[in-house]
Protein backbone atom coordinates (compact mmCIF):
# COMPACT_ATOMS: atom_id res chain seq x y z
CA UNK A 1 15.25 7.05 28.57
CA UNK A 2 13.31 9.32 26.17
CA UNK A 3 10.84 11.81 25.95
CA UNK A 4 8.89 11.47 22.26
CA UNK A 5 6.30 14.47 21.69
CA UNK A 6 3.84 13.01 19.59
CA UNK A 7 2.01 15.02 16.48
CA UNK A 8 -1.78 14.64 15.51
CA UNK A 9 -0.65 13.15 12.18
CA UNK A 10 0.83 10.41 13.47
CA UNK A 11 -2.20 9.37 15.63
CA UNK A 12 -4.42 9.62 12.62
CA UNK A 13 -1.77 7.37 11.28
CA UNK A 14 -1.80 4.55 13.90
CA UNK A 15 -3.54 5.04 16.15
CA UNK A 16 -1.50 2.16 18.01
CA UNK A 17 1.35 4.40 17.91
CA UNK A 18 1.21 4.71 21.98
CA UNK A 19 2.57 0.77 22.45
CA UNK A 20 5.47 1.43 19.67
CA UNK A 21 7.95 3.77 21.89
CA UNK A 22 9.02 0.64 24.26
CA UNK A 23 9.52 2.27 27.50
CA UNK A 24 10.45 5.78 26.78
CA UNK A 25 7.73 8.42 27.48
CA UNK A 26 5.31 9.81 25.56
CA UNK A 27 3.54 13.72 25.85
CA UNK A 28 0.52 14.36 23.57
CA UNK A 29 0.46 18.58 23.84
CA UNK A 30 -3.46 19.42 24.17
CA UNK A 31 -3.60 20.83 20.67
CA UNK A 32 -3.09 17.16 19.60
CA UNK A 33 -6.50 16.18 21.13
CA UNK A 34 -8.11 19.02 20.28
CA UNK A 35 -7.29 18.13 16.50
CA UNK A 36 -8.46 14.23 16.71
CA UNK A 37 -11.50 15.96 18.34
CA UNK A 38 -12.41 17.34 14.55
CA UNK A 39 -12.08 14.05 13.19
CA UNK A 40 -14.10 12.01 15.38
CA UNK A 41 -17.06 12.25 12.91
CA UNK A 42 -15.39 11.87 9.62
CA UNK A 43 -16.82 7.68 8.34
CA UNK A 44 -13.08 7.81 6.66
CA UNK A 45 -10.19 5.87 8.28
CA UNK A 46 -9.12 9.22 9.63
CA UNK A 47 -11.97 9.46 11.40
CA UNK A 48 -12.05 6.08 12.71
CA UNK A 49 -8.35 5.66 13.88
CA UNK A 50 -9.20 9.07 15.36
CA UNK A 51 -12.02 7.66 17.45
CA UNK A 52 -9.89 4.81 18.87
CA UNK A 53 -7.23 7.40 19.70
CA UNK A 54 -10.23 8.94 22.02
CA UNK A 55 -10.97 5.52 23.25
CA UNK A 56 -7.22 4.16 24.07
CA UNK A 57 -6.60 7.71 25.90
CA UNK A 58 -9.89 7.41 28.26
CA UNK A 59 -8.37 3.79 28.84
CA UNK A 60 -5.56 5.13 30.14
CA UNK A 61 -6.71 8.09 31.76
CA UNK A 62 -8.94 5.30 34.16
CA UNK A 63 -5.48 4.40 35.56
CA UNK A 64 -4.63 7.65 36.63
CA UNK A 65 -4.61 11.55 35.72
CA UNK A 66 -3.19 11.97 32.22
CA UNK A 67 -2.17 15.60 33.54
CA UNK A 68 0.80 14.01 36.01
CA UNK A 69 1.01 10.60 33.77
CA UNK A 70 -0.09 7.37 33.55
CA UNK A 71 2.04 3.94 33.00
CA UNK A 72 2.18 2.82 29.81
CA UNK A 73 2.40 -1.26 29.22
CA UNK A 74 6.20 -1.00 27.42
CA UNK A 75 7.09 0.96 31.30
CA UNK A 76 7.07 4.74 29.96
CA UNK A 77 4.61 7.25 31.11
CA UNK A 78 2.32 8.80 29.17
CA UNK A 79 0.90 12.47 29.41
CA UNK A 80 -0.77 14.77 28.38
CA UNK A 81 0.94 18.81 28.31
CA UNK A 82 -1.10 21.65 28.36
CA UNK A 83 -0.22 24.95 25.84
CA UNK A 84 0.30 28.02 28.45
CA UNK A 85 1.18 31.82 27.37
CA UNK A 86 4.93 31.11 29.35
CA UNK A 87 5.94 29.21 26.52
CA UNK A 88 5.13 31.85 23.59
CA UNK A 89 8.74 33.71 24.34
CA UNK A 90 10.19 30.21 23.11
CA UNK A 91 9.00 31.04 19.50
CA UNK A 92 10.40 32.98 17.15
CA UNK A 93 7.65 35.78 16.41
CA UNK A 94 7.28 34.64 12.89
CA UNK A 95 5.44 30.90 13.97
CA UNK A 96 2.15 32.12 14.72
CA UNK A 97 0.77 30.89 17.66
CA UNK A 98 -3.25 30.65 16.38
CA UNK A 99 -1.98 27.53 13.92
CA UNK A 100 -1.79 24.15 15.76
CA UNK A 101 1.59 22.94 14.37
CA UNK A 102 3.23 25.53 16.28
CA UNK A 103 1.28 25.40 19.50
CA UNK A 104 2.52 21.53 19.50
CA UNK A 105 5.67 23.08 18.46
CA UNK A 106 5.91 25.35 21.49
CA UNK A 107 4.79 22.39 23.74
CA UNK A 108 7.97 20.34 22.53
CA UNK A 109 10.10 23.22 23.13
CA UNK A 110 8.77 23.82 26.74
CA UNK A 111 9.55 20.56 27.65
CA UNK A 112 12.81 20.32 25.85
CA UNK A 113 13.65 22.81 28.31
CA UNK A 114 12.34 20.99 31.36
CA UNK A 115 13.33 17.31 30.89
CA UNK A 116 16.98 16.14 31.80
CA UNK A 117 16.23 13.26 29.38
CA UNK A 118 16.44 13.84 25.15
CA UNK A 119 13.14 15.14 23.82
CA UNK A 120 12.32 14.22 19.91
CA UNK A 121 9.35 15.33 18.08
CA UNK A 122 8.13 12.59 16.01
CA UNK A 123 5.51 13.87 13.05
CA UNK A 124 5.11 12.90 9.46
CA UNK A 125 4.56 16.46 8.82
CA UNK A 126 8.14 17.43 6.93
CA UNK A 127 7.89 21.42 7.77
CA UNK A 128 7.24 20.71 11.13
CA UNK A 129 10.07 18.73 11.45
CA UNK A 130 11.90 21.66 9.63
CA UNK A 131 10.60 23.97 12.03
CA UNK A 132 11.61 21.87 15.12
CA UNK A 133 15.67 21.48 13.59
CA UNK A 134 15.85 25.25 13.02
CA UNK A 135 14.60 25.92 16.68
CA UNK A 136 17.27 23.43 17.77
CA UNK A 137 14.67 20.19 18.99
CA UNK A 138 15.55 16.93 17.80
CA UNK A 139 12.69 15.78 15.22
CA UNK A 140 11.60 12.34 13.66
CA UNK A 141 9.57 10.82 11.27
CA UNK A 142 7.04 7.67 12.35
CA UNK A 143 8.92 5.09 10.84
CA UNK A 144 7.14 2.00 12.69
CA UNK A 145 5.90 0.80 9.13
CA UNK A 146 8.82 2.22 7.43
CA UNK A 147 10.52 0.25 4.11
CA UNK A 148 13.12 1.69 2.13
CA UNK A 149 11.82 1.89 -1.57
CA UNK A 150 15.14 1.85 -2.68
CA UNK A 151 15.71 -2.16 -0.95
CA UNK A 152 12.23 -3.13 -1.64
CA UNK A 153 11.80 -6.54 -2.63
CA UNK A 154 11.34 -6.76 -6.62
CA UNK A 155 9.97 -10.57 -6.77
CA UNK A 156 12.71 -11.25 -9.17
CA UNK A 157 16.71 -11.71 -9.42
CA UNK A 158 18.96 -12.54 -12.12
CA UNK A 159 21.69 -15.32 -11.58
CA UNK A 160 24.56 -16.60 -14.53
CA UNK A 161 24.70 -20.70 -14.57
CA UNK A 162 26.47 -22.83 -16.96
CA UNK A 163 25.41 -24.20 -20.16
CA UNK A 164 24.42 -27.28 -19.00
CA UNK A 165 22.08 -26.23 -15.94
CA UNK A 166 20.15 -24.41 -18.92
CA UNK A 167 19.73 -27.65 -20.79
CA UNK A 168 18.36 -29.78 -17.67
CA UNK A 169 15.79 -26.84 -17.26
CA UNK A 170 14.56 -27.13 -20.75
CA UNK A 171 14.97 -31.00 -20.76
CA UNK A 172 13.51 -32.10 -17.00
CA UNK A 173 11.48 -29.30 -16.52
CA UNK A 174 12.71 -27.74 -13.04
CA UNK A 175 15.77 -27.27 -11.02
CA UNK A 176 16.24 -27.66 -7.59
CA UNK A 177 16.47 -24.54 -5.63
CA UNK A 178 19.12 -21.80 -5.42
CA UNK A 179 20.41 -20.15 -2.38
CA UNK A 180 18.53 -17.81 -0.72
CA UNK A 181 15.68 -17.99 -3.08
CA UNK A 182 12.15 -16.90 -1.67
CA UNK A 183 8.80 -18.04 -2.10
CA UNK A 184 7.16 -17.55 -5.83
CA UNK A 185 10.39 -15.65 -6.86
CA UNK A 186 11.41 -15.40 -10.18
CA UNK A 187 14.24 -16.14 -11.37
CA UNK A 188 16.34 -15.62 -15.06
CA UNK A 189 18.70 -17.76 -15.27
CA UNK A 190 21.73 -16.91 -17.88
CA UNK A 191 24.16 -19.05 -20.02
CA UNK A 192 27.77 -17.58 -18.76
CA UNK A 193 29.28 -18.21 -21.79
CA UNK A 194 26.41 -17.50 -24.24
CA UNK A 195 24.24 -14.31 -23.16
CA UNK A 196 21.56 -15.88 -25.76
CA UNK A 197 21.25 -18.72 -24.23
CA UNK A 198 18.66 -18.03 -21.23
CA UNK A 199 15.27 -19.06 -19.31
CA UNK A 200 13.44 -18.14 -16.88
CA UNK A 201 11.08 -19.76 -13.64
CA UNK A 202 9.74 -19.23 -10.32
CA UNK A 203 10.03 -21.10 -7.05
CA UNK A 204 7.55 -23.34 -6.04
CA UNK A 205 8.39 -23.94 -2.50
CA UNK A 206 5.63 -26.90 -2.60
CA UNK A 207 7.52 -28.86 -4.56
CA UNK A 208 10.49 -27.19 -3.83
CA UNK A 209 11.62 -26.82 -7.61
CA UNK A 210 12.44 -23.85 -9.67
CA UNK A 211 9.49 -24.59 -12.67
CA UNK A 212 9.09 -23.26 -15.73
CA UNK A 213 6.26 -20.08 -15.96
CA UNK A 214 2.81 -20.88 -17.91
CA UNK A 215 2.66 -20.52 -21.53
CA UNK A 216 0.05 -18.51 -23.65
CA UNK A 217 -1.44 -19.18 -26.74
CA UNK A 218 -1.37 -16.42 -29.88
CA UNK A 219 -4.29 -14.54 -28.46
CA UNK A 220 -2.94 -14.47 -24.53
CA UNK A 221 -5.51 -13.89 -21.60
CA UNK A 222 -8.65 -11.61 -22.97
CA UNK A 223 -6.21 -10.22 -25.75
CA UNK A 224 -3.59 -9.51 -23.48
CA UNK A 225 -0.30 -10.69 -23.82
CA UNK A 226 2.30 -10.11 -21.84
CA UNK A 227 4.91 -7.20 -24.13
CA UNK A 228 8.04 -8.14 -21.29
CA UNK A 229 9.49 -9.98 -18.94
CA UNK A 230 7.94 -8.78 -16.17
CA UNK A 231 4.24 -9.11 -17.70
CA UNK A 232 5.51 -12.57 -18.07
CA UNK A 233 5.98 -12.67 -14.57
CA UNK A 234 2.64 -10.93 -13.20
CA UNK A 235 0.72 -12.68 -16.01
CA UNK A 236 2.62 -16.26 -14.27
CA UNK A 237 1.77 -15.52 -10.63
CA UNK A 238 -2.02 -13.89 -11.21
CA UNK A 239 -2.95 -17.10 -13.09
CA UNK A 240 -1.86 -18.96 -10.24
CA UNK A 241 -4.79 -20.06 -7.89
CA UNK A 242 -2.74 -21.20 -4.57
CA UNK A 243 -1.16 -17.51 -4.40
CA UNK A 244 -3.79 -15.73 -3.01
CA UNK A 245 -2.59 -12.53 -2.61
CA UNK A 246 -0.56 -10.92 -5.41
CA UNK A 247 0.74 -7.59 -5.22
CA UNK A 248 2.55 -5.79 -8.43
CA UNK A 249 4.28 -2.49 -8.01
CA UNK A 250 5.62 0.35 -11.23
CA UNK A 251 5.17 3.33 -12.50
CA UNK A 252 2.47 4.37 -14.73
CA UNK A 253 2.00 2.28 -17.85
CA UNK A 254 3.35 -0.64 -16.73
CA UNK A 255 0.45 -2.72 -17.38
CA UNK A 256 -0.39 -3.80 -13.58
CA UNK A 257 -3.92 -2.81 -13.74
CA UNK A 258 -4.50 -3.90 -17.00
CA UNK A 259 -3.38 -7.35 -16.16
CA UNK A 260 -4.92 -7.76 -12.91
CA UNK A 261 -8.29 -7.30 -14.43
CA UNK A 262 -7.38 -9.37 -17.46
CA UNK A 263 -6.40 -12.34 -15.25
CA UNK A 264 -9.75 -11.80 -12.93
CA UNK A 265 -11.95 -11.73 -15.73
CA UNK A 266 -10.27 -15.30 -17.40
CA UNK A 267 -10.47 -16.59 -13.61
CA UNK A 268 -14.25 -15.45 -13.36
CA UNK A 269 -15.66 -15.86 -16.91
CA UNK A 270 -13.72 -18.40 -18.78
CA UNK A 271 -12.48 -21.17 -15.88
CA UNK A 272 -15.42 -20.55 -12.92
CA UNK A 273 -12.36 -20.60 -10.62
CA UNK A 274 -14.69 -17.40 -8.73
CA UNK A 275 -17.80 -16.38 -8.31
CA UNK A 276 -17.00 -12.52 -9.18
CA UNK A 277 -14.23 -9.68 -9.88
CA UNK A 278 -14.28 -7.27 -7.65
CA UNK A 279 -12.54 -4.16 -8.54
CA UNK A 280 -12.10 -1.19 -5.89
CA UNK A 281 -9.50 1.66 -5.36
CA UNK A 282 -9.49 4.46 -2.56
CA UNK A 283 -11.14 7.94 -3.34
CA UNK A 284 -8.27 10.27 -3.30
CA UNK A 285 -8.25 13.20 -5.90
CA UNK A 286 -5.21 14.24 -7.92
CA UNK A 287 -4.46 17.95 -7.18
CA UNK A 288 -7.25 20.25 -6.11
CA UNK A 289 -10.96 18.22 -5.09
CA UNK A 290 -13.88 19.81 -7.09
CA UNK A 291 -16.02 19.14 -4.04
CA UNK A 292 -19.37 17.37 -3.55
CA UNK A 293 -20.63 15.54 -6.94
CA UNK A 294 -24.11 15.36 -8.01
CA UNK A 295 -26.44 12.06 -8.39
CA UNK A 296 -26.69 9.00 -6.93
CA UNK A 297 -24.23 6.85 -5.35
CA UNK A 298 -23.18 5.54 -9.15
CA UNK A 299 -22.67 8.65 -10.87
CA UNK A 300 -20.66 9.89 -7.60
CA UNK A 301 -18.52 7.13 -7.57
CA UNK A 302 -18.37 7.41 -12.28
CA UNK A 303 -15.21 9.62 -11.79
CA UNK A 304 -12.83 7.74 -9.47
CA UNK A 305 -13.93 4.52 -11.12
CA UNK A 306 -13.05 5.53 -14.50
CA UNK A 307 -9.44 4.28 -14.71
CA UNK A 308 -11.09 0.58 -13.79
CA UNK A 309 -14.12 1.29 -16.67
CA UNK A 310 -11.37 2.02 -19.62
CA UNK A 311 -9.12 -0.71 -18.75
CA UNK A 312 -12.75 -3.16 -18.75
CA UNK A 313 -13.79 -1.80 -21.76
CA UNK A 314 -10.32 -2.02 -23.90
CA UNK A 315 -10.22 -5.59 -22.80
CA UNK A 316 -13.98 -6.36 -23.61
CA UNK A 317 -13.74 -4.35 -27.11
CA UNK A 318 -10.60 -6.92 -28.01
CA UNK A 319 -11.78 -10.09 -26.61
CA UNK A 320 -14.81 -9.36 -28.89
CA UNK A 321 -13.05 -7.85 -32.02
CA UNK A 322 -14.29 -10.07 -33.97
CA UNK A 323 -18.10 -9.21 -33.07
CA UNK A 324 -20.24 -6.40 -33.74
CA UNK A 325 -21.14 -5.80 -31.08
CA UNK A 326 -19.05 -5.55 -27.51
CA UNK A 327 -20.60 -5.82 -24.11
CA UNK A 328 -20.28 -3.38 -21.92
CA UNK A 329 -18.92 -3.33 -18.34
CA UNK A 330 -22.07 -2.66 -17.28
CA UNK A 331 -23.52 -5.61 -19.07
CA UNK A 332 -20.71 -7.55 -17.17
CA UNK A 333 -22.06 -6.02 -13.68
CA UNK A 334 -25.95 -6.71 -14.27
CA UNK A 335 -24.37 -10.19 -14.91
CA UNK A 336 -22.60 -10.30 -11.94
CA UNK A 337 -19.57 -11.18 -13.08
CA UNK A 338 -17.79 -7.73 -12.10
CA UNK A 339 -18.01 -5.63 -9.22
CA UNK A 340 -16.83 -2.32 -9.06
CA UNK A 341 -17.32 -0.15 -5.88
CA UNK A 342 -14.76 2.10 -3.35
CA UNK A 343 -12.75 0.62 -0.42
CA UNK A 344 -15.27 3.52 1.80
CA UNK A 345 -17.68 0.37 1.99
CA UNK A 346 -15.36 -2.54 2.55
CA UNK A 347 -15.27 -2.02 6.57
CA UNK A 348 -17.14 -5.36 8.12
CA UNK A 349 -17.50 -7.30 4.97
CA UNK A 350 -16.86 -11.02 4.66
CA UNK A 351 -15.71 -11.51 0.32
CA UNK A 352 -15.36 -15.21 0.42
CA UNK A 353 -14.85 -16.92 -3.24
CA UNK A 354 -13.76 -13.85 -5.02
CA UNK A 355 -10.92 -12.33 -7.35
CA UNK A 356 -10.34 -9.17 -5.84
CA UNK A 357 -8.27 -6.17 -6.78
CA UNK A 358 -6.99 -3.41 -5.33
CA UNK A 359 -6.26 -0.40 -7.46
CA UNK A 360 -3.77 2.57 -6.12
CA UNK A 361 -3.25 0.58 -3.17
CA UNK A 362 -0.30 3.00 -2.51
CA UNK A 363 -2.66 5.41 -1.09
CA UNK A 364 -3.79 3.20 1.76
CA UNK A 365 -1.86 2.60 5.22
CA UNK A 366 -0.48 -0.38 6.95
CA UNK A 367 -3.90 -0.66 9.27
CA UNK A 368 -6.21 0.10 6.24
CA UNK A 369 -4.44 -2.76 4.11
CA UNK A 370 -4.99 -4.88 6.91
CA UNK A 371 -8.70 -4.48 7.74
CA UNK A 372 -8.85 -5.19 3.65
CA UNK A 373 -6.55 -8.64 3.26
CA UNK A 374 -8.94 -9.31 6.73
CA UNK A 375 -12.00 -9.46 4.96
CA UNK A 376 -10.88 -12.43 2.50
CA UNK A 377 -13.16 -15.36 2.89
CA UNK A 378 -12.31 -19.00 1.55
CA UNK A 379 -11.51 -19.16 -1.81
CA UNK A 380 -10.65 -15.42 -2.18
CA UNK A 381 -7.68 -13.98 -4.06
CA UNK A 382 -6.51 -10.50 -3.24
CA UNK A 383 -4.26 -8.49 -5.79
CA UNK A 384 -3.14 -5.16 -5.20
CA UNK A 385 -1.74 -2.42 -7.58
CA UNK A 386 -0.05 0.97 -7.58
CA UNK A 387 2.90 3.19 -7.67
CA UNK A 388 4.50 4.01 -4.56
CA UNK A 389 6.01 7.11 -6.33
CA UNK A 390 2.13 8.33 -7.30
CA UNK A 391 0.90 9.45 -3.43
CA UNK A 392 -2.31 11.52 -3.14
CA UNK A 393 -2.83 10.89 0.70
CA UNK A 394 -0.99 13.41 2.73
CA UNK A 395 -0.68 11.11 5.59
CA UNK A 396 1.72 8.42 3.63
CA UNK A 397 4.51 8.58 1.53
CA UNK A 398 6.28 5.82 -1.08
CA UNK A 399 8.36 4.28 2.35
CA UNK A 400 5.11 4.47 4.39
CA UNK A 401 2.09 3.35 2.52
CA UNK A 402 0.43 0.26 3.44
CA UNK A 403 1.24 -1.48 -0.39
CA UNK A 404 5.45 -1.49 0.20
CA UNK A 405 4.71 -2.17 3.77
CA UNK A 406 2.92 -5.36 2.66
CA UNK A 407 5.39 -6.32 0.50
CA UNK A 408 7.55 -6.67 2.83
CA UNK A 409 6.02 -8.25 5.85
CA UNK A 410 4.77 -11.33 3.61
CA UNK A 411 7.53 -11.84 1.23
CA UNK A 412 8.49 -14.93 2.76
CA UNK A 413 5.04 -16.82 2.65
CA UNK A 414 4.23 -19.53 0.05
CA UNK A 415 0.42 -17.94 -0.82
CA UNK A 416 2.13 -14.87 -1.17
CA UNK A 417 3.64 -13.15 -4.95
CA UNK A 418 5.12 -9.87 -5.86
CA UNK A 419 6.11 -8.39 -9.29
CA UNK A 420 8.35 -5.14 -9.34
CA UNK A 421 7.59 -3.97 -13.32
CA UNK A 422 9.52 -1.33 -14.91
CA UNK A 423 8.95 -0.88 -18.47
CA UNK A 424 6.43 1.21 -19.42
CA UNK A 425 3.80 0.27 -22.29
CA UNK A 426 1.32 2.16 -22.66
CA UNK A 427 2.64 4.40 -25.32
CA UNK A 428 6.23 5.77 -26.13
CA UNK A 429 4.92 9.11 -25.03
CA UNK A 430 3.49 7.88 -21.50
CA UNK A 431 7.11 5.94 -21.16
CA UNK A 432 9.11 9.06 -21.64
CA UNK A 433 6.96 11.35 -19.29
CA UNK A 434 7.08 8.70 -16.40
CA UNK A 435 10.75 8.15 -17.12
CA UNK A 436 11.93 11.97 -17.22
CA UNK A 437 9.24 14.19 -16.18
């Protein structure tokens, strides 16, 4: 039996975080509630797991006083610990006692002091986990969701065969399977006696071959093609219409936006496969916000969708390089073949029959990456992009998000695809800056 003191930040994370301590107890210090109180209002996903918080807490608190505790379904008890002056004198004079962290800091050391049973802090915030180690309270991180970025699955591996399992590839067109080969994984197969000698396929679990990846002609998929092997492989896997839900992870440069849009606009323009590309990324600023923006919803939303606009307009200005004149991507909107708008409005939709990407999908949760794969009507194909190593929202980090998360939860499903990519291309410059700055 323990006794977890839970932090605001990882309410506001999941807010389903009260089932996920089997039957150990739980103590939310008062400061907690008082900070989800200042959410409540916020029409973010803050603001909304913090209004279930309020709503699974008066749940409970109909079963019995939250004050003395109330039974929680894994058998622990749940409580809630009110802040009193007695437990200042357990603080070191330098944690101020008007900020919250150490209130809920104080409350964990009060009852450290009262419970016969181990009592861990569990926050996502790192200093307050500093804080609680220095003071001598055992402190966690939420690691529910948690993947190891370093083991995250890449989509690919590498094996050496001999010569002639090379030749029956290129002559019959597929291989059976190899051990311990997922779903859609690709695989680069090597001549062990001739490095040359190579090729490289995927698994098709339907037909439960390893099968060549689809071939380009010179001018690729709206001017794109793919500059590596692992373009190769997202380019392979995107054009693929019974993997309907694609996610590609790298660093900046790596082409994963770039491609996704490519492939949605051949999908949507060229083979009618959809009825529209929709394109939408979280609002999170890099480095300090510059507050409200003026005009209407369009030119608020011009700045965050900016990245999606140049990568539309470089593949519209060479699909057309031949023509004087270039439509625009808002020629492509008024069309209706594109859509571009911000996850803020994607709560309670129903996108049936649609190619639809996520951009900087590393900035989202585990719950907010659900309630978007949940609004994917028939026909729909869902790609998401980003860089776990490129986090703007304080309340995630590159094990945490909801895009490595997803990874790995649906790596073994057949309608499922994932591309790790490496190599940078968007300029020698960009390379060297993501590779050593």
């Amino acid at each position: 039996m323990k006794t977890f003191v839970i932090d605001t930040n990882v309410l506001l994370y999941d807010p389903y975080a009260l089932y996920r301590f089997q039957e150990n107890n739980i103590i939310i210090p008062i400061t907690v509630i008082e900070e989800i109180d200042k959410f409540k209002k916020d029409m973010n996903e803050t603001g909304r797991n913090a209004r279930q918080v309020s709503r699974l807490l008066d749940d409970f608190r109909i079963g019995g006083s939250l004050s003395k505790g109330v039974s929680l379904p894994s058998g622990g008890k749940l409580m809630v610990e009110i802040f009193e002056d007695k437990v200042v004198g357990k603080l070191p004079p330098e944690l101020r006692l008007d900020r919250a962290d150490n209130r809920i800091l104080a409350v964990a050391m009060d009852v450290m002091h009262k419970e016969k049973h181990p009592v861990i802090l569990v926050s996502k915030d790192t200093n307050l986990r500093i804080k609680a180690d220095a003071l001598g309270l055992a402190a966690e991180d939420y690691e529910s969701d948690k993947v190891d970025i370093e083991d995250l699955y890449s989509g690919m591996t590498e094996v050496k065969v001999e010569p002639v399992t090379l030749d029956t590839f290129h002559g019959q067109g597929w291989l059976p399977p190899v051990e311990n080969i997922l779903p859609n994984q690709f695989i680069h197969m090597t001549d062990s006696t001739n490095p040359d000698h190579h090729a490289t396929g995927r698994y098709d679990r339907s037909s439960e071959r390893i099968v060549p990846l689809r071939k380009f002609g010179k001018d690729g998929i709206w001017s794109i093609t793919p500059r590596n092997r692992e373009q190769s492989y997202a380019f392979d896997v995107l054009l693929d219409d019974s993997v309907k839900l694609v996610t590609l992870v790298g660093k900046a440069g790596t082409g994963k936006t770039l491609l996704a849009i490519a492939a949605g606009l051949h999908k949507v323009a060229e083979e009618n496969v959809y009825n529209r590309l929709l394109v939408s990324r979280p609002v999170f600023p890099m480095g300090r916000d510059i507050g409200f923006l003026p005009g209407d919803i369009e030119e608020k939303l011009a700045p965050w969708m900016q990245p999606i606009f140049d990568n539309v307009e470089l593949l519209l200005s060479g699909h057309e390089a031949e023509k004087r004149h270039s439509k625009g991507y808002k020629e492509l909107v008024a069309m209706g073949i594109m859509e571009i708008e911000p996850l803020t409005y994607i709560r309670g939709r129903s996108i049936p029959n649609q190619f639809m990407i996520v951009d900087e999908a590393q900035n989202l949760t585990p719950h907010e990456i659900k309630t978007i794969i949940t609004r994917a009507g028939e026909g729909t194909k869902i790609v998401l992009t980003g860089d776990p190593y490129q986090i703007d929202n304080p309340y995630v980090d590159s094990s945490s998000n909801g895009l490595t998360y997803l990874v790995e939860r649906l790596k073994n499903l057949d309608i499922t695809g994932h591309v790790t990519m490496s190599k940078g291309e968007r300029s020698e410059l960009a390379e060297l800056a993501a590779n050593l700055l």
